[in-house]
N, C-alpha and C. Protein backbone atom coordinates (compact mmCIF):
# COMPACT_ATOMS: atom_id res chain seq x y z
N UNK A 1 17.16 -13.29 38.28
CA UNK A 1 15.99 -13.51 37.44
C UNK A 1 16.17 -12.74 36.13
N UNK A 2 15.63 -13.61 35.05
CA UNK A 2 16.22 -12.47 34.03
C UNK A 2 14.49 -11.90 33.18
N UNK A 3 14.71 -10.79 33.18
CA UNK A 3 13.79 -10.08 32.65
C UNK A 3 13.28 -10.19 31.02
N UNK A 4 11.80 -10.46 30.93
CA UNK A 4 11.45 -10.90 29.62
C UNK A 4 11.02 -9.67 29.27
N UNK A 5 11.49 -9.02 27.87
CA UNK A 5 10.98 -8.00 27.22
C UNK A 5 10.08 -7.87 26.16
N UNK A 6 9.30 -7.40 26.31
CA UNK A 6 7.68 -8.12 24.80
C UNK A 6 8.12 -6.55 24.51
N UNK A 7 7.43 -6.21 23.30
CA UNK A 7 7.23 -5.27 22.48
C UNK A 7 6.40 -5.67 21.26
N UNK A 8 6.06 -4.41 20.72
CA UNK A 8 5.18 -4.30 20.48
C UNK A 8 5.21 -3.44 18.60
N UNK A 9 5.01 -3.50 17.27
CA UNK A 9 5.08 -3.01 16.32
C UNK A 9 4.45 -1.28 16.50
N UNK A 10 5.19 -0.43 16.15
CA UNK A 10 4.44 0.90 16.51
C UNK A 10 3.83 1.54 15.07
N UNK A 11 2.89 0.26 14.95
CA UNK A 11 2.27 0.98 13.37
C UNK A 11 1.46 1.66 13.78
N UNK A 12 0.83 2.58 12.66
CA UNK A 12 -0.41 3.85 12.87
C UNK A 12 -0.89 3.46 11.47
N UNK A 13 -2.28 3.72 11.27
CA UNK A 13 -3.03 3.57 10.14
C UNK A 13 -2.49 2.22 10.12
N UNK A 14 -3.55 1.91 8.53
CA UNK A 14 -3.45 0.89 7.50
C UNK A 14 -1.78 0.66 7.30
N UNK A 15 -1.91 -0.68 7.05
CA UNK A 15 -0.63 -1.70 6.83
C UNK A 15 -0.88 -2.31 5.27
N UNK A 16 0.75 -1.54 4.68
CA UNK A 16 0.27 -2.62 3.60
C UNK A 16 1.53 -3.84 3.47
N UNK A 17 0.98 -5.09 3.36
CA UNK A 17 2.21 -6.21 3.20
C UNK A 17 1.87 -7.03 1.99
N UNK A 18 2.57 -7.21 1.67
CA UNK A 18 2.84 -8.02 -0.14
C UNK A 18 3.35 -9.28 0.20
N UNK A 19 2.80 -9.97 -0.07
CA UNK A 19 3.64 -11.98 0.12
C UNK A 19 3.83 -12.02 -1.40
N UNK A 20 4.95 -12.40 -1.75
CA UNK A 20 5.78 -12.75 -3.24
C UNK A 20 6.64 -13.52 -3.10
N UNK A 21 6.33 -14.62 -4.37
CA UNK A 21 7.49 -16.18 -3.37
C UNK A 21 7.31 -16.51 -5.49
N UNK A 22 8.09 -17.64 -5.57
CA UNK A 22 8.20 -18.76 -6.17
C UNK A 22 7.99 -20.19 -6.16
N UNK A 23 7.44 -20.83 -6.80
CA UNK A 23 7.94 -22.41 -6.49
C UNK A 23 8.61 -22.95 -7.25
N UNK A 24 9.89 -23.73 -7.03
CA UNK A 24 10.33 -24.72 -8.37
C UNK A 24 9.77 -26.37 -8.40
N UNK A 25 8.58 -26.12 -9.22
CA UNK A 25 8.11 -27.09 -9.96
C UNK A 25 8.91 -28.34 -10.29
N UNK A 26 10.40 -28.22 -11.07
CA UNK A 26 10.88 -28.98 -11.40
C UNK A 26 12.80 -28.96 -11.31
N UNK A 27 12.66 -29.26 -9.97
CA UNK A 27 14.34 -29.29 -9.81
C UNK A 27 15.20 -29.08 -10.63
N UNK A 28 15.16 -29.85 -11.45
CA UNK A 28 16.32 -29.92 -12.39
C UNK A 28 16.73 -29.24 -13.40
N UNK A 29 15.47 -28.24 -13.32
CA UNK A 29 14.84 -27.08 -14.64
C UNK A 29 15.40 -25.54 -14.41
N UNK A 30 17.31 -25.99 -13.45
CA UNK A 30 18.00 -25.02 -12.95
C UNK A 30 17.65 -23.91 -13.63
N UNK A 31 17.80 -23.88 -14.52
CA UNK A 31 17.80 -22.38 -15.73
C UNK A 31 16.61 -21.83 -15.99
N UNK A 32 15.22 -22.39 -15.29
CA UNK A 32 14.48 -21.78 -15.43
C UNK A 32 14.32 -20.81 -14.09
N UNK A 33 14.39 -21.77 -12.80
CA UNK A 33 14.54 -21.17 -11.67
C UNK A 33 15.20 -20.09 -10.60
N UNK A 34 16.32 -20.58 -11.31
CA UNK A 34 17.47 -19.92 -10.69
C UNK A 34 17.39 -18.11 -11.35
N UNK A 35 16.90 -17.68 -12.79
CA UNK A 35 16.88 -16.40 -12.88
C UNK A 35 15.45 -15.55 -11.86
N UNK A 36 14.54 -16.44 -11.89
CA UNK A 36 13.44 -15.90 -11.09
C UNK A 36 13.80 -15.85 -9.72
N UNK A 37 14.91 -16.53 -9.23
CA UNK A 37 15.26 -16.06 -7.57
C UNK A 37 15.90 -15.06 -7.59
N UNK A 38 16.60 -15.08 -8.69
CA UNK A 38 18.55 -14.07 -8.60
C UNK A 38 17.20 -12.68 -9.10
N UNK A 39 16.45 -13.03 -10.19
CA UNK A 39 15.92 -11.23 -10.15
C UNK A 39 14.79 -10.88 -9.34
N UNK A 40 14.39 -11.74 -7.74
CA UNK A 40 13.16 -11.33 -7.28
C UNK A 40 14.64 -10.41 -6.17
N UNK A 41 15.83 -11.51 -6.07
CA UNK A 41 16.75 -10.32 -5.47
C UNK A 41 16.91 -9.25 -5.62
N UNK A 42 17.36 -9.18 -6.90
CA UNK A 42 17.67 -7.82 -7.78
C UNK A 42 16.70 -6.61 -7.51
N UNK A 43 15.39 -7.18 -7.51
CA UNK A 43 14.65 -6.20 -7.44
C UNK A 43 14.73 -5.51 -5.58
N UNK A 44 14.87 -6.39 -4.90
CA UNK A 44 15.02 -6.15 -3.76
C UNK A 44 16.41 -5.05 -3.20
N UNK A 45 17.02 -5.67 -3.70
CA UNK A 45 18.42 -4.67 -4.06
C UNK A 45 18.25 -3.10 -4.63
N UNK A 46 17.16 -3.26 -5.59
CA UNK A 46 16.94 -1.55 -6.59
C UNK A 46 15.90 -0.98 -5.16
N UNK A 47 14.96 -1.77 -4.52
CA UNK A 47 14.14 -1.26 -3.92
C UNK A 47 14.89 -0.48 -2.52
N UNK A 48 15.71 -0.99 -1.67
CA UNK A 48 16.97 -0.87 -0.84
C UNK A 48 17.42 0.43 -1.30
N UNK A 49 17.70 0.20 -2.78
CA UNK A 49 18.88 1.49 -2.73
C UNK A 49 18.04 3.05 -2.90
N UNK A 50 16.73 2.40 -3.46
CA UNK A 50 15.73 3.95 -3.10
C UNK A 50 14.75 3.85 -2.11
N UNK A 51 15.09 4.14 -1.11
CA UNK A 51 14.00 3.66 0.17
C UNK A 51 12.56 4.84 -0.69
N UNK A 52 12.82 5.84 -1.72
CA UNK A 52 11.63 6.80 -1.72
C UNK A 52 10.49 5.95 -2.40
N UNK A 53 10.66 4.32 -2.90
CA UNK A 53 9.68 4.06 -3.79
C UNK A 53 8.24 3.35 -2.59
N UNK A 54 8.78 3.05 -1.35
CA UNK A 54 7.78 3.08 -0.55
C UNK A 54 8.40 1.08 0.26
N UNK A 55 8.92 0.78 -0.17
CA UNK A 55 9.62 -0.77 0.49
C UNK A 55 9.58 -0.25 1.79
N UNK A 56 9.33 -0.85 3.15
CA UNK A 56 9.66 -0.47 4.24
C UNK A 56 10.34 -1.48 4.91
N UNK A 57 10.12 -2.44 5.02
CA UNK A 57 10.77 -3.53 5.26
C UNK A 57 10.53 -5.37 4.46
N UNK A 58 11.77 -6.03 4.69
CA UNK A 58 10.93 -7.37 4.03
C UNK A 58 11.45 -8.65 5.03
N UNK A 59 11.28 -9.67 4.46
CA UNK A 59 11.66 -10.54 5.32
C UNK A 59 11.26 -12.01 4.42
N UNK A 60 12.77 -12.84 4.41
CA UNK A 60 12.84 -13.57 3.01
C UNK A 60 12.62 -15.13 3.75
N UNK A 61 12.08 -15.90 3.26
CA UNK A 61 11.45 -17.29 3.90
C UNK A 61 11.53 -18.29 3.30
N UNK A 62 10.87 -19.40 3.86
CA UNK A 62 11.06 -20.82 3.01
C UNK A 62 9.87 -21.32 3.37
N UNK A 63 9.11 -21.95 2.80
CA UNK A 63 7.89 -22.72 2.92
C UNK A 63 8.34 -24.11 2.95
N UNK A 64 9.12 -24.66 1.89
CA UNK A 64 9.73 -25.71 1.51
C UNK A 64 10.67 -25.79 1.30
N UNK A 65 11.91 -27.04 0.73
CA UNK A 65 12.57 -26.95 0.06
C UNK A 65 11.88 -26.40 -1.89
N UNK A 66 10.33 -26.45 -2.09
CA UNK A 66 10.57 -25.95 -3.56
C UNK A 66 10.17 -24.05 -3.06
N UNK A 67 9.33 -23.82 -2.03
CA UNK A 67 9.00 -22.43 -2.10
C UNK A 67 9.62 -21.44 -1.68
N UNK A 68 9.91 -20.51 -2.17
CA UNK A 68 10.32 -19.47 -1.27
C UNK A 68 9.82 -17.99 -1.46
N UNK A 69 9.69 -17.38 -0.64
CA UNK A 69 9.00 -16.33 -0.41
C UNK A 69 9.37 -14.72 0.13
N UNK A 70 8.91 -13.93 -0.35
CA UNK A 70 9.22 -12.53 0.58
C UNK A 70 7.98 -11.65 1.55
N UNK A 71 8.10 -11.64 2.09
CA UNK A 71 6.67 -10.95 3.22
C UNK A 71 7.46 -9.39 2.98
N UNK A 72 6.47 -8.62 2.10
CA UNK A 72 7.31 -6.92 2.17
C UNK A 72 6.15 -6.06 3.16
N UNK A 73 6.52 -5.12 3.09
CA UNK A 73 6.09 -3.98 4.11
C UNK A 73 6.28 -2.56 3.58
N UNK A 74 4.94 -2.25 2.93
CA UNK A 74 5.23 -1.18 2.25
C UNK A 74 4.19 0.01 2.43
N UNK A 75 5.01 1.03 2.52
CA UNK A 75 4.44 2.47 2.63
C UNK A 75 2.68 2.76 2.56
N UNK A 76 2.42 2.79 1.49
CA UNK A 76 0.96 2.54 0.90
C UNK A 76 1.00 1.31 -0.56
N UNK A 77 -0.33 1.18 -0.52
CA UNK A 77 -0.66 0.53 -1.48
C UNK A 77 0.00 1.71 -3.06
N UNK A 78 -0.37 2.60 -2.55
CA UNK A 78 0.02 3.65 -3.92
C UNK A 78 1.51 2.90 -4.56
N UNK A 79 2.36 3.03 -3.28
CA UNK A 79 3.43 3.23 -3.55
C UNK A 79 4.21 2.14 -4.29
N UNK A 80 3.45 0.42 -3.58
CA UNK A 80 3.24 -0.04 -4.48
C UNK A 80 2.98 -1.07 -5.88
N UNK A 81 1.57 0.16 -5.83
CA UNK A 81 1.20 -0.16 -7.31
C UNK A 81 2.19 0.83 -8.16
N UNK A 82 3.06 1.78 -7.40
CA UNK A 82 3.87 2.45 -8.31
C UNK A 82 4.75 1.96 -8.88
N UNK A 83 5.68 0.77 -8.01
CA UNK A 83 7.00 0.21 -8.16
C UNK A 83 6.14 -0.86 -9.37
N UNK A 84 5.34 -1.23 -8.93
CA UNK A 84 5.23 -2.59 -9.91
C UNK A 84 4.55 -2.06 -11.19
N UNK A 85 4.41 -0.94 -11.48
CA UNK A 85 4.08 0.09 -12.92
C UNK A 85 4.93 0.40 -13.69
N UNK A 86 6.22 1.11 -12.78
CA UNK A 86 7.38 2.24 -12.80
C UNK A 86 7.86 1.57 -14.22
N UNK A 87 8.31 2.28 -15.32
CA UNK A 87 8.63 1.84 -16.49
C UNK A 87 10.26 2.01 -16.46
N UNK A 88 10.76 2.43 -15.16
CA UNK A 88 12.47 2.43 -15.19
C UNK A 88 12.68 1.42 -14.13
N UNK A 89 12.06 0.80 -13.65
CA UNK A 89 12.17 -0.30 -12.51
C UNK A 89 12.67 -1.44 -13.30
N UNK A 90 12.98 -2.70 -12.00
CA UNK A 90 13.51 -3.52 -12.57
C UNK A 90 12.32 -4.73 -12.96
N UNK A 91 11.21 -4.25 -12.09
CA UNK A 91 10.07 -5.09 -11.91
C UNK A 91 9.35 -5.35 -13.24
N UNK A 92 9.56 -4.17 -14.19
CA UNK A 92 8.70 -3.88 -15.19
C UNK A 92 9.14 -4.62 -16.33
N UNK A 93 10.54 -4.85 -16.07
CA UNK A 93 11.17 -5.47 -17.31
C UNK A 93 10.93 -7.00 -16.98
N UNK A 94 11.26 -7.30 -15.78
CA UNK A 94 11.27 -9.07 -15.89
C UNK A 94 9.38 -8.96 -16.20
N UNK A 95 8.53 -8.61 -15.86
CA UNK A 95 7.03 -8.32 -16.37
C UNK A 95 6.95 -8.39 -17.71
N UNK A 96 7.64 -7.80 -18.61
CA UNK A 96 7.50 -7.60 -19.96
C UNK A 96 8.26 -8.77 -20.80
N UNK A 97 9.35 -9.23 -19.72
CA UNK A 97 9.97 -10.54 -20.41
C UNK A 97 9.50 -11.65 -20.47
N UNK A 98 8.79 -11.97 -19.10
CA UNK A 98 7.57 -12.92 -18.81
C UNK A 98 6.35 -13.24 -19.89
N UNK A 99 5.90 -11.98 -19.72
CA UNK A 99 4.44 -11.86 -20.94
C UNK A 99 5.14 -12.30 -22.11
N UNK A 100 5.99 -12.04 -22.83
CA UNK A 100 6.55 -12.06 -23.90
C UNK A 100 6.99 -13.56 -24.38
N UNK A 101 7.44 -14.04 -23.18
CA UNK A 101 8.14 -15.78 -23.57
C UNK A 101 6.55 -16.59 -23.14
N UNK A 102 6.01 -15.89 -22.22
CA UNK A 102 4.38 -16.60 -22.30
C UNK A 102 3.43 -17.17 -23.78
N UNK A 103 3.69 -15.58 -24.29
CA UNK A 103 2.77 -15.33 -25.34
C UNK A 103 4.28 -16.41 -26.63
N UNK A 104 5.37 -16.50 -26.61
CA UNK A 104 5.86 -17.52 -27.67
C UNK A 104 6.02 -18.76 -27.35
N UNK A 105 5.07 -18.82 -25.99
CA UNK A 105 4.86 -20.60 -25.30
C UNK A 105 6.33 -21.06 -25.30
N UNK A 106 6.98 -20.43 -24.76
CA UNK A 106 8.18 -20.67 -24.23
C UNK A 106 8.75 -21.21 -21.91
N UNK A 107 7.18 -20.61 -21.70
CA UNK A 107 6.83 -20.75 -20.31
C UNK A 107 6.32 -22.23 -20.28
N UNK A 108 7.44 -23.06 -19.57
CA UNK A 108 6.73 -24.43 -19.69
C UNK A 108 6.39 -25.09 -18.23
N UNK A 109 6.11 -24.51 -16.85
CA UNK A 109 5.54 -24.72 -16.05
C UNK A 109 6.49 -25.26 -15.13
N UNK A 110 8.10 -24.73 -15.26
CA UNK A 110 9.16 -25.54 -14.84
C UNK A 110 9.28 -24.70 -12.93
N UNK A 111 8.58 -23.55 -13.16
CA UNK A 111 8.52 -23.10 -11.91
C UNK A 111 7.26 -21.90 -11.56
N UNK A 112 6.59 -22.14 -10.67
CA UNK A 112 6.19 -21.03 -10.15
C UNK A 112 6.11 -19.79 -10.04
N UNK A 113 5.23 -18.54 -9.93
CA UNK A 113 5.39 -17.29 -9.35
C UNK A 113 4.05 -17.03 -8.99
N UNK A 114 4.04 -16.23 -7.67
CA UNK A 114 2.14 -15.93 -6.81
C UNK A 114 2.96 -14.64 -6.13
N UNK A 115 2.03 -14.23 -5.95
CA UNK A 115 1.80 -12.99 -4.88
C UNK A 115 0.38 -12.62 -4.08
N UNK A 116 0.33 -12.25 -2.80
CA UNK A 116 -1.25 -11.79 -2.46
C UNK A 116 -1.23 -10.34 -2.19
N UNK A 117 -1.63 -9.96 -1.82
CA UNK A 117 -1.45 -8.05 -1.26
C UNK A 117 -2.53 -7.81 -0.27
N UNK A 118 -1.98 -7.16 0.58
CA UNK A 118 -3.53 -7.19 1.79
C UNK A 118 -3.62 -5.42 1.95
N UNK A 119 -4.16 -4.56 2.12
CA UNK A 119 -4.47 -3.46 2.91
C UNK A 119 -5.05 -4.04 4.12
N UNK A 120 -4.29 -3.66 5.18
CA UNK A 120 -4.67 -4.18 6.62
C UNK A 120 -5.06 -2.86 7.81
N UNK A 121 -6.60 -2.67 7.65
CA UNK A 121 -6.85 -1.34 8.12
C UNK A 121 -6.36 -1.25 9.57
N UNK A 122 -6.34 -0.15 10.29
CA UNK A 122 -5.87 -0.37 11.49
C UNK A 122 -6.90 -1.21 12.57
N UNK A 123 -6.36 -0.97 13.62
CA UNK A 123 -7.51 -1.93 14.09
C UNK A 123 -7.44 -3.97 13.79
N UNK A 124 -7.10 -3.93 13.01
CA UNK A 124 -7.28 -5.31 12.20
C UNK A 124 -6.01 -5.81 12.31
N UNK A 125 -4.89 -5.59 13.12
CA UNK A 125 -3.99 -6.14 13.28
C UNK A 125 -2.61 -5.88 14.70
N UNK A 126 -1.89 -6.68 14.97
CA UNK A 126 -1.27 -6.66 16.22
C UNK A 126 -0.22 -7.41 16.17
N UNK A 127 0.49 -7.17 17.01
CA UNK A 127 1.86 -7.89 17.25
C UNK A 127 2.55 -7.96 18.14
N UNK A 128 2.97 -8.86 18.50
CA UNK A 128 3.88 -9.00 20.13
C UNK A 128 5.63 -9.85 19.49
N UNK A 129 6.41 -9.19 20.30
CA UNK A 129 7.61 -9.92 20.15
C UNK A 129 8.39 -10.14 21.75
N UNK A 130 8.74 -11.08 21.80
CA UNK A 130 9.46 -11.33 23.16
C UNK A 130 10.59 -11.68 23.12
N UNK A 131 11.94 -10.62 23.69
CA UNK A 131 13.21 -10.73 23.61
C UNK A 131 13.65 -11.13 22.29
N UNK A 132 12.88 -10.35 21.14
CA UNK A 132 13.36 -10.25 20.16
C UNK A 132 13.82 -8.59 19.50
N UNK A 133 14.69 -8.71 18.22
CA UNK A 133 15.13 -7.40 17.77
C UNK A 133 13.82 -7.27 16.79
N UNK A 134 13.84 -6.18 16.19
CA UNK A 134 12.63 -5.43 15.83
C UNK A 134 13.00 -6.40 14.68
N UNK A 135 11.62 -6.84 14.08
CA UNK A 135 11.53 -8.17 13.17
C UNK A 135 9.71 -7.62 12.19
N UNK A 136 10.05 -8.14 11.35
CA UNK A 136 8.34 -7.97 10.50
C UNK A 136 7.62 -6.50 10.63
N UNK A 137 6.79 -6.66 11.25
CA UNK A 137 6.00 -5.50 10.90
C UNK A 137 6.48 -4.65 11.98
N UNK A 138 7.37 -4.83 12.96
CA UNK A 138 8.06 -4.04 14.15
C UNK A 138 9.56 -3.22 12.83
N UNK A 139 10.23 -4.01 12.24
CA UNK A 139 11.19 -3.39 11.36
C UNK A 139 10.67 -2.39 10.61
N UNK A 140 9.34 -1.89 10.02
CA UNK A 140 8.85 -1.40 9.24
C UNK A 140 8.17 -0.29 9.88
N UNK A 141 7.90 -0.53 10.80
CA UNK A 141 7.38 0.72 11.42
C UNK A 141 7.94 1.20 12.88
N UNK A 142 8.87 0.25 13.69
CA UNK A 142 9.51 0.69 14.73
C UNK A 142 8.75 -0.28 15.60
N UNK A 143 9.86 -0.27 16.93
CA UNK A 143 9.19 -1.29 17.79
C UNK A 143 9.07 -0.24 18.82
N UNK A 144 7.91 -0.70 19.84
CA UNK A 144 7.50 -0.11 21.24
C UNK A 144 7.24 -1.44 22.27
N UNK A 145 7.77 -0.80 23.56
CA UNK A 145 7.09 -1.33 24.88
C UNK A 145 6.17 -1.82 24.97
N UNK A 146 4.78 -3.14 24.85
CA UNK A 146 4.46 -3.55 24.85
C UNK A 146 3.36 -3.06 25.23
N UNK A 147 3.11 -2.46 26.58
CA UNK A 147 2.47 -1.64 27.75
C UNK A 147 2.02 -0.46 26.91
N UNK A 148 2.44 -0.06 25.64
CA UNK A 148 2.05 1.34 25.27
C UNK A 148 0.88 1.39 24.24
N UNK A 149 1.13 -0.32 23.80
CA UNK A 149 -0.29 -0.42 23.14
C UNK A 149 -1.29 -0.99 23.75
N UNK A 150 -0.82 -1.60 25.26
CA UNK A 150 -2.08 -2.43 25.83
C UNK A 150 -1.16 -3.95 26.02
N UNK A 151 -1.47 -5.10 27.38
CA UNK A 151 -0.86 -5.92 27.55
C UNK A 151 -2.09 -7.17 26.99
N UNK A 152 -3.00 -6.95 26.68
CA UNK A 152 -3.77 -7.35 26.17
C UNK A 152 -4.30 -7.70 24.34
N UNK A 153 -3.93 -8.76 23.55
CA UNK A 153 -4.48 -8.21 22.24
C UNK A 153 -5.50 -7.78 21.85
N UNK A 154 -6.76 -7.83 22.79
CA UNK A 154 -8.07 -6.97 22.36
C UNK A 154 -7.45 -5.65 22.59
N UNK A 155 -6.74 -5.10 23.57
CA UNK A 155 -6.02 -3.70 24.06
C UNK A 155 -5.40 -3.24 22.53
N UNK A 156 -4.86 -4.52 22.10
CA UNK A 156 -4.16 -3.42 21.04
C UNK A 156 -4.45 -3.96 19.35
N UNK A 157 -5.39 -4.40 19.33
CA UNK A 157 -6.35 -4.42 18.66
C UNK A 157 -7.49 -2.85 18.57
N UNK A 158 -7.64 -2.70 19.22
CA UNK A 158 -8.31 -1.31 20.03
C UNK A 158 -7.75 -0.06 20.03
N UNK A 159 -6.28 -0.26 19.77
CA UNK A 159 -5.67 1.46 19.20
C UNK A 159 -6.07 1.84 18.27
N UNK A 160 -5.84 2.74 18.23
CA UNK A 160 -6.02 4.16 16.98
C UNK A 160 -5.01 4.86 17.42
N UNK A 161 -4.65 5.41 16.37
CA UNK A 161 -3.84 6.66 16.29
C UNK A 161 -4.30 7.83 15.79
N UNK A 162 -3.66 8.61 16.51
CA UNK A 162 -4.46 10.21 16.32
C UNK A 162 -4.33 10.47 15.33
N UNK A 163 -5.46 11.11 14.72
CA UNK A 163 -5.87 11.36 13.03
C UNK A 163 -5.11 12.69 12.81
């Protein structure tokens, strides 16, 4: 018989996760698209190489063939509204290049960019994985035994962590 293993995300407190994606609007409008994927990488890459700016984990997706997306996992909200401020980041510059070709109506609607941001207090969220490796919000904060938050999702809905 082979044994099924659930687990469980071992977050404490508030969760913060960032959804940031693209759409390409218009296929063929390679050159508009293609720099907004290669630098949502880039930035992902600068964020990697300083784990101190608060990135904890991400996880890169597809909605469609036009959307694509990143689900991040980050430290606090502080941390960030820091990265997406930081005036030596990479975030700040494609920001300032954006506004800039906006404002000379050079932005002609050939692709997409959205983001949402949640603070997810504790309590307000849960997770189960079965015979999987630590994935989403388990990568970001560590995975546990299933049993340690409760086999139940009202059970672990219902944690707290000691203040």
């Amino acid at each position: 018989m082979v044994e099924v293993t659930r687990t469980t995300a071992d977050a404490r407190g508030d969760v913060v996760v960032l959804l940031i994606g693209m759409r390409v609007n218009r296929f063929w409008a390679v050159h508009q698209w293609v720099p907004v994927m290669l630098a949502m990488l880039r930035m992902l890459a600068e964020l990697k190489k300083d784990p101190s700016r608060g990135l904890l984990s991400r996880v890169l997706l597809t909605a469609s063939p036009r959307t694509y997306y990143v689900v991040q996992y980050w430290e606090s909200k502080e941390k960030l509204y820091a990265y997406a401020s930081a005036p030596d980041a990479f975030h700040h510059r494609v920001w300032a290049r954006l506004n800039r070709r906006e404002r000379e109506g050079k932005v002609r609607g050939h692709v997409g960019i959205w983001h949402e941001a949640y603070v997810v207090p504790e309590g307000s969220y849960e997770a189960v994985y079965g015979d999987m490796p630590a994935f989403g919000l388990a990568a970001a904060h560590g995975q546990i035994p299933l049993e340690r938050r409760g086999r139940y999702a009202k059970d672990r809905y219902a944690y707290r962590s000691a203040p």
